[in-house]
PDB file of N, CA and C in Angstrom:
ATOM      1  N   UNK A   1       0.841  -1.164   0.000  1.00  0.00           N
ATOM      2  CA  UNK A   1       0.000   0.000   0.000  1.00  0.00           C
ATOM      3  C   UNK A   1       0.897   1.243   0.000  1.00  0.00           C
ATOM      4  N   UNK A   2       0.815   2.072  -0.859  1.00  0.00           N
ATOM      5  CA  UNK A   2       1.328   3.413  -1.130  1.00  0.00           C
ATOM      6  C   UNK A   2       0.460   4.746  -0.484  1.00  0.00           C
ATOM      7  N   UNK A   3       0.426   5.206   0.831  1.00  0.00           N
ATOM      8  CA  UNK A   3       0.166   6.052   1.083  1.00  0.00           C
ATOM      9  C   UNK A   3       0.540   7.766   0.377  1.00  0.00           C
ATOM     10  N   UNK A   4       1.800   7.843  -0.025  1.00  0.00           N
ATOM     11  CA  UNK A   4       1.912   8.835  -0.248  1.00  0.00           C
ATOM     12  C   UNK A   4       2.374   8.838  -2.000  1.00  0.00           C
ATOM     13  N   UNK A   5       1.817   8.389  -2.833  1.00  0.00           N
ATOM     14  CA  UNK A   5       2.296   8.351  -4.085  1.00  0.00           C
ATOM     15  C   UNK A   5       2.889   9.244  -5.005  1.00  0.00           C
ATOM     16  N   UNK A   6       3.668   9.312  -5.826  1.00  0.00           N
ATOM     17  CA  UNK A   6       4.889  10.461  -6.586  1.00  0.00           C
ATOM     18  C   UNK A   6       4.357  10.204  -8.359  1.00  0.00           C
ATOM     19  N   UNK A   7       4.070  11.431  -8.554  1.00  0.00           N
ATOM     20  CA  UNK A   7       4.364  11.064  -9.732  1.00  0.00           C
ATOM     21  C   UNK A   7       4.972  10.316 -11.127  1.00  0.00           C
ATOM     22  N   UNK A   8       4.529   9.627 -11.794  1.00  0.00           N
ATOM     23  CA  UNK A   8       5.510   8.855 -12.923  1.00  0.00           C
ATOM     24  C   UNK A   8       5.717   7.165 -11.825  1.00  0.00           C
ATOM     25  N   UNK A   9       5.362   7.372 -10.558  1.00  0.00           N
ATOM     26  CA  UNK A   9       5.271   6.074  -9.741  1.00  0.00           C
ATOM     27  C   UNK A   9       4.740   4.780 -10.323  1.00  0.00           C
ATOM     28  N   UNK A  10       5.256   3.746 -10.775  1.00  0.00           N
ATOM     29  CA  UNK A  10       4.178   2.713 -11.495  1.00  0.00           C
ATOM     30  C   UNK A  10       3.976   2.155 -10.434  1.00  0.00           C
ATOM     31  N   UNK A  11       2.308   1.708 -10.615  1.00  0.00           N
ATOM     32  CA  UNK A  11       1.849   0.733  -9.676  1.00  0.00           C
ATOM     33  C   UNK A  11       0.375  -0.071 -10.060  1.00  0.00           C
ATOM     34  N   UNK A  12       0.292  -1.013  -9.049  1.00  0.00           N
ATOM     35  CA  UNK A  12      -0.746  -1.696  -9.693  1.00  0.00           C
ATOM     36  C   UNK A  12      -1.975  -1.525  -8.623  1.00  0.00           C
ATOM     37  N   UNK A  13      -3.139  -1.919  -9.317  1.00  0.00           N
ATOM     38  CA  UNK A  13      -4.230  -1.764  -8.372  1.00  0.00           C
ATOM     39  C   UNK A  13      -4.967  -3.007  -7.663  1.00  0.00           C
ATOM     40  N   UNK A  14      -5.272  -3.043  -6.463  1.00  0.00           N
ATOM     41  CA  UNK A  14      -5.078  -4.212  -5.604  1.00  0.00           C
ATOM     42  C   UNK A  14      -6.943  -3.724  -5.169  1.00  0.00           C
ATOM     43  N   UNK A  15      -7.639  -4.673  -5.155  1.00  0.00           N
ATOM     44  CA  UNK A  15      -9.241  -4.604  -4.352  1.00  0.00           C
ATOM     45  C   UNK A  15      -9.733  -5.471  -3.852  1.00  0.00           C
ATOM     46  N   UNK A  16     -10.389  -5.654  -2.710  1.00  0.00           N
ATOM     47  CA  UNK A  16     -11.010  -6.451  -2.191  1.00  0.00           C
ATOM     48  C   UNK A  16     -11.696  -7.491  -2.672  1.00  0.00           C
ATOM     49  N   UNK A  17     -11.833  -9.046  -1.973  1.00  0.00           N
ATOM     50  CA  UNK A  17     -12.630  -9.909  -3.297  1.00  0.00           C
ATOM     51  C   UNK A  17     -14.013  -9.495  -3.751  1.00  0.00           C
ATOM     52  N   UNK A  18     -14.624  -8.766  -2.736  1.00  0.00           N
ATOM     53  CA  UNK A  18     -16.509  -8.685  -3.014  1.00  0.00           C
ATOM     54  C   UNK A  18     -15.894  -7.452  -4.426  1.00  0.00           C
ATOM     55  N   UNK A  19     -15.154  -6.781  -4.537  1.00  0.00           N
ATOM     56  CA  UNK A  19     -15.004  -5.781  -5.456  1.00  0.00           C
ATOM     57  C   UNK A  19     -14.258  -5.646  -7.139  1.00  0.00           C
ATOM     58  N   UNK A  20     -13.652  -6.744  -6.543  1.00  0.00           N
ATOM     59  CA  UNK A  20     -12.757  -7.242  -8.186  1.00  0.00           C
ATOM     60  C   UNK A  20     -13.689  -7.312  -9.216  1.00  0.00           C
ATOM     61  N   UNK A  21     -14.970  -7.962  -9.228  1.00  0.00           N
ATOM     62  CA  UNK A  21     -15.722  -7.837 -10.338  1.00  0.00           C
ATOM     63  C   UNK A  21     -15.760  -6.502 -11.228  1.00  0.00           C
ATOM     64  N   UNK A  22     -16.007  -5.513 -10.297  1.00  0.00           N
ATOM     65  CA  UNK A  22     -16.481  -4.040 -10.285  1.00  0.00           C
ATOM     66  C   UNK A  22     -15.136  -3.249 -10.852  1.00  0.00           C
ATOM     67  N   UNK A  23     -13.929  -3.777 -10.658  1.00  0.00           N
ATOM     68  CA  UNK A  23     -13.200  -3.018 -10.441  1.00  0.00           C
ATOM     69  C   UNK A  23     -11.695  -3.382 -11.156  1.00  0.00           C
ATOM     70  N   UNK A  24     -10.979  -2.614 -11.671  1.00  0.00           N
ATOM     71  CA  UNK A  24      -9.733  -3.005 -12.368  1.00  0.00           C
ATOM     72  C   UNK A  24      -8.102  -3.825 -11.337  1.00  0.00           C
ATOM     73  N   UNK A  25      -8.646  -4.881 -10.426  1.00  0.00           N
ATOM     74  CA  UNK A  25      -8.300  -5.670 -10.158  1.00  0.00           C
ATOM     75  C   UNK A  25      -7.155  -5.926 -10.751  1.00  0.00           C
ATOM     76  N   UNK A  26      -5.309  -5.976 -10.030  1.00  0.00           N
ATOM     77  CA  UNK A  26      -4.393  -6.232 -10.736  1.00  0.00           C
ATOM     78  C   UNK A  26      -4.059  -5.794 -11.965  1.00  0.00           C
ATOM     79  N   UNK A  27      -4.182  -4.685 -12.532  1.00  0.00           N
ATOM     80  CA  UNK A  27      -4.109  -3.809 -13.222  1.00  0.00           C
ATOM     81  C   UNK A  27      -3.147  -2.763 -13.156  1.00  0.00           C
ATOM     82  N   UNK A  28      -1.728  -2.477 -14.035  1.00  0.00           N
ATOM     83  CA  UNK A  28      -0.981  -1.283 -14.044  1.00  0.00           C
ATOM     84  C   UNK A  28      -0.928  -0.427 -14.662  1.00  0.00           C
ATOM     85  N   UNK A  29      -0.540   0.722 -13.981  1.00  0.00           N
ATOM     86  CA  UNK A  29      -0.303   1.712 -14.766  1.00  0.00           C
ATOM     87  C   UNK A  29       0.186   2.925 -13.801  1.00  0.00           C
ATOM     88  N   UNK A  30       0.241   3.943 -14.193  1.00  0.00           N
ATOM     89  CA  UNK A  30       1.409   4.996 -13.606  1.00  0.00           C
ATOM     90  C   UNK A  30       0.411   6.537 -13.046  1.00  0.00           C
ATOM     91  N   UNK A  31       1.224   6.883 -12.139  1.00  0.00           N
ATOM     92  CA  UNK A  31       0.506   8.006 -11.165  1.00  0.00           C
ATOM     93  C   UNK A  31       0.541   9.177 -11.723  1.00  0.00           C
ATOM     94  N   UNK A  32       0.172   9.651 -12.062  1.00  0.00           N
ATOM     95  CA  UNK A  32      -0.094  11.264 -12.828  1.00  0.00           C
ATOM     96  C   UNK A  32      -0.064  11.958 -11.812  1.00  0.00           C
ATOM     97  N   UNK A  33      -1.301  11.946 -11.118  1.00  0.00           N
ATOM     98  CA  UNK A  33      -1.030  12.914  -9.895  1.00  0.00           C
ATOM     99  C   UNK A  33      -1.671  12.821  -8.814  1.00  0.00           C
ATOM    100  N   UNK A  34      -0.808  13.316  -7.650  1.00  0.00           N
ATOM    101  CA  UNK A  34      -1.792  12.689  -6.114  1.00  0.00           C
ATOM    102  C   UNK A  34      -1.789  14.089  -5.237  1.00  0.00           C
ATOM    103  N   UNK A  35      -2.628  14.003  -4.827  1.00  0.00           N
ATOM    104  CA  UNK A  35      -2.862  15.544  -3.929  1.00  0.00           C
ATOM    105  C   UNK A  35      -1.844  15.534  -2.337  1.00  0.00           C
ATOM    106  N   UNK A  36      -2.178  16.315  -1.978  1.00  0.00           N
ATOM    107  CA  UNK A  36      -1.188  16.763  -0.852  1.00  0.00           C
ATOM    108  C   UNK A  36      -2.018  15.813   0.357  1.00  0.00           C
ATOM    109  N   UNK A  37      -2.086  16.151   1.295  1.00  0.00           N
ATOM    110  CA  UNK A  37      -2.550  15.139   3.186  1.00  0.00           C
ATOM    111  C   UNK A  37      -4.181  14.835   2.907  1.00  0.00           C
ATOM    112  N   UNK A  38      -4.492  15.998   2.753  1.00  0.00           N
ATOM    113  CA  UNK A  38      -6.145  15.738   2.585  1.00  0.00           C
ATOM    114  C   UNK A  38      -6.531  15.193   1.703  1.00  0.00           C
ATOM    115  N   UNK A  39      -6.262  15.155   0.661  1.00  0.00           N
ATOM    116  CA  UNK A  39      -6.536  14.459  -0.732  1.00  0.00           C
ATOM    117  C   UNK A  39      -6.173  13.040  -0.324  1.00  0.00           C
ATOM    118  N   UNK A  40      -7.402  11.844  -0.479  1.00  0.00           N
ATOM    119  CA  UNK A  40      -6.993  10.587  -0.327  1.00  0.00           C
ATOM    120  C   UNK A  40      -6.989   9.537  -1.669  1.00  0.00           C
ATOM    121  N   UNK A  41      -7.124  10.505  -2.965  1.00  0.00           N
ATOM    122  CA  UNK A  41      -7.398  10.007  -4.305  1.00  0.00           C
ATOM    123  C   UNK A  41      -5.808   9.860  -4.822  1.00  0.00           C
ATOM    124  N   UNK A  42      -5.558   9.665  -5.764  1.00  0.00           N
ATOM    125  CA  UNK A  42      -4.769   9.537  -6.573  1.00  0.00           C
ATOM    126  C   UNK A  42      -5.425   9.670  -8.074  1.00  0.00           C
ATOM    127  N   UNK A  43      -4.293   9.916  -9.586  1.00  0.00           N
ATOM    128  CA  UNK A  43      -5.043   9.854 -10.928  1.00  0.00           C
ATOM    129  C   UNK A  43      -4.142   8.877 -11.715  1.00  0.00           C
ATOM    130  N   UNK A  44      -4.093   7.677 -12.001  1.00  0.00           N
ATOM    131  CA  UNK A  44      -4.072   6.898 -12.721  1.00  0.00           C
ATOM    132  C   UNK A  44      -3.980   6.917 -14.115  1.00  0.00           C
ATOM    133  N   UNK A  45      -2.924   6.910 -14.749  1.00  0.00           N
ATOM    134  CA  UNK A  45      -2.912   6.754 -16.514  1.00  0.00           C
ATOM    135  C   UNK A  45      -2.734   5.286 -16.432  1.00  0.00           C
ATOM    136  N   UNK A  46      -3.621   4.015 -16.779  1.00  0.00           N
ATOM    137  CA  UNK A  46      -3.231   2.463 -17.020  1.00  0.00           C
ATOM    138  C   UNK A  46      -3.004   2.411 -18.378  1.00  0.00           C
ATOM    139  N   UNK A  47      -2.412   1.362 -18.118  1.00  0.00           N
ATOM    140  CA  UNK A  47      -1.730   0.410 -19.415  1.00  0.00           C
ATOM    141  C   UNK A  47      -2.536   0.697 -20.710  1.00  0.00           C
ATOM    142  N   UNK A  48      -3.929   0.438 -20.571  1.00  0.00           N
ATOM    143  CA  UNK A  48      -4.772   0.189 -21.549  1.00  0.00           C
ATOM    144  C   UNK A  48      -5.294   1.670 -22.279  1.00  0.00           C
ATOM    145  N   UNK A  49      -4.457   2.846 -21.548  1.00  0.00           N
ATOM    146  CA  UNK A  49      -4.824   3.849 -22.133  1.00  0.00           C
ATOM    147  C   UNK A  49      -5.659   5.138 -21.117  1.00  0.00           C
ATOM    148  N   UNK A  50      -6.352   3.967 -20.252  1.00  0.00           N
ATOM    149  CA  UNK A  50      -7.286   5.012 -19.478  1.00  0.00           C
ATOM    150  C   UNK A  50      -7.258   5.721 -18.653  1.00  0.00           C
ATOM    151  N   UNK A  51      -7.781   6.902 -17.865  1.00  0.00           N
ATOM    152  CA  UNK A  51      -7.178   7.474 -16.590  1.00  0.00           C
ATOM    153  C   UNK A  51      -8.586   7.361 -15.743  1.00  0.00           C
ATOM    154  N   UNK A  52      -8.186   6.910 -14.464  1.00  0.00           N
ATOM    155  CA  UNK A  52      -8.727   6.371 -13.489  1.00  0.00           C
ATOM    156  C   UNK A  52      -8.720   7.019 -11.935  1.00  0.00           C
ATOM    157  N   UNK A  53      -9.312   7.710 -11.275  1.00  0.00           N
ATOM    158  CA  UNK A  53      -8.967   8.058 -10.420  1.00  0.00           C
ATOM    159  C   UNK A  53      -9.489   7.042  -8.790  1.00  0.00           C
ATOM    160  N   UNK A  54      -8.376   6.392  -8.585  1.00  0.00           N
ATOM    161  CA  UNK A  54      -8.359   5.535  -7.603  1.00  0.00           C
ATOM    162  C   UNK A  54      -7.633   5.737  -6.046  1.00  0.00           C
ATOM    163  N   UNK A  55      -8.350   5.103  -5.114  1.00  0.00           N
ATOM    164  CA  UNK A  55      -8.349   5.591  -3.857  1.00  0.00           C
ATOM    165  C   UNK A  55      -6.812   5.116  -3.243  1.00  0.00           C
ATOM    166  N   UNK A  56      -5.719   5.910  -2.815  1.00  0.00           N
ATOM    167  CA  UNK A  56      -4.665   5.526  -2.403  1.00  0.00           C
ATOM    168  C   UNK A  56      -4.465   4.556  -1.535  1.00  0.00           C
ATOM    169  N   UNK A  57      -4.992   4.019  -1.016  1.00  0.00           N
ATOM    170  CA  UNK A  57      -4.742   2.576  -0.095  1.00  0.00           C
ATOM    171  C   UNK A  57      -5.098   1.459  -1.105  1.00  0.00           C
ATOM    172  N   UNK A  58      -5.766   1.385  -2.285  1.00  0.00           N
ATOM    173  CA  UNK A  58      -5.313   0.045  -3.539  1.00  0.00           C
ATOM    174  C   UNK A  58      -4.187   0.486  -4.199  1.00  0.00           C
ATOM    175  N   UNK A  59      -3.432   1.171  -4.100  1.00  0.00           N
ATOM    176  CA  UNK A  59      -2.446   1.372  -4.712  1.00  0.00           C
ATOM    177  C   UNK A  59      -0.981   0.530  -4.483  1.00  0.00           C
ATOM    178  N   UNK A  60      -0.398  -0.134  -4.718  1.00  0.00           N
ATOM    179  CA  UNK A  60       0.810  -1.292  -4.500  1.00  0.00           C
ATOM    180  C   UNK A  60       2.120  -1.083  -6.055  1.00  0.00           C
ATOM    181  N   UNK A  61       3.466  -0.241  -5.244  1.00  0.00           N
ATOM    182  CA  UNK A  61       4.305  -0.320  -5.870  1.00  0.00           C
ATOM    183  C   UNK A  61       4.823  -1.311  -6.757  1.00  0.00           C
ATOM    184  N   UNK A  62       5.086  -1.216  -7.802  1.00  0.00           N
ATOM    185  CA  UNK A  62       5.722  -2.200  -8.873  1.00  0.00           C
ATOM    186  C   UNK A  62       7.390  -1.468  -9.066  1.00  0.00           C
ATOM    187  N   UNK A  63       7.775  -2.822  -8.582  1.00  0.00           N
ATOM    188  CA  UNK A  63       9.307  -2.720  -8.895  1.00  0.00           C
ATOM    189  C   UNK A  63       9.740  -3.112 -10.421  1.00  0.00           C
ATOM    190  N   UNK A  64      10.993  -2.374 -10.841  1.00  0.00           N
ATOM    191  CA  UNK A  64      10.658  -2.236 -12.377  1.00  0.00           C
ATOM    192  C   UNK A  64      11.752  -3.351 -12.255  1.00  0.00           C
TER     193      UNK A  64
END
């Protein structure tokens, strides 16, 4: 879990089992941009093209 995420950061997205259906489950792609303390979002550019704005506690570093 990546609390404080950096820009250009690759990482993948990690969700609960009731939620994987719903949700881009194990999925990478790279951090565009994350807000300062209060902000608990992050913005997501994935692999497949799309931008996603996902909640910083599914977020899980990928070592390159």
């Amino acid at each position: 879990m990546i609390w404080r995420p950096k820009p250009e950061q690759r990482v993948e997205l990690h969700y609960r089992k009731e939620m994987r259906a719903a949700c881009p489950h194990l999925q990478k792609g790279i951090v565009i941009y994350s807000g300062g303390r209060k902000i608990v979002n992050a913005l997501v550019w994935m692999d497949d093209g799309r931008y996603l704005v996902v909640p910083r506690g599914n977020l899980v570093e990928v070592k390159s």
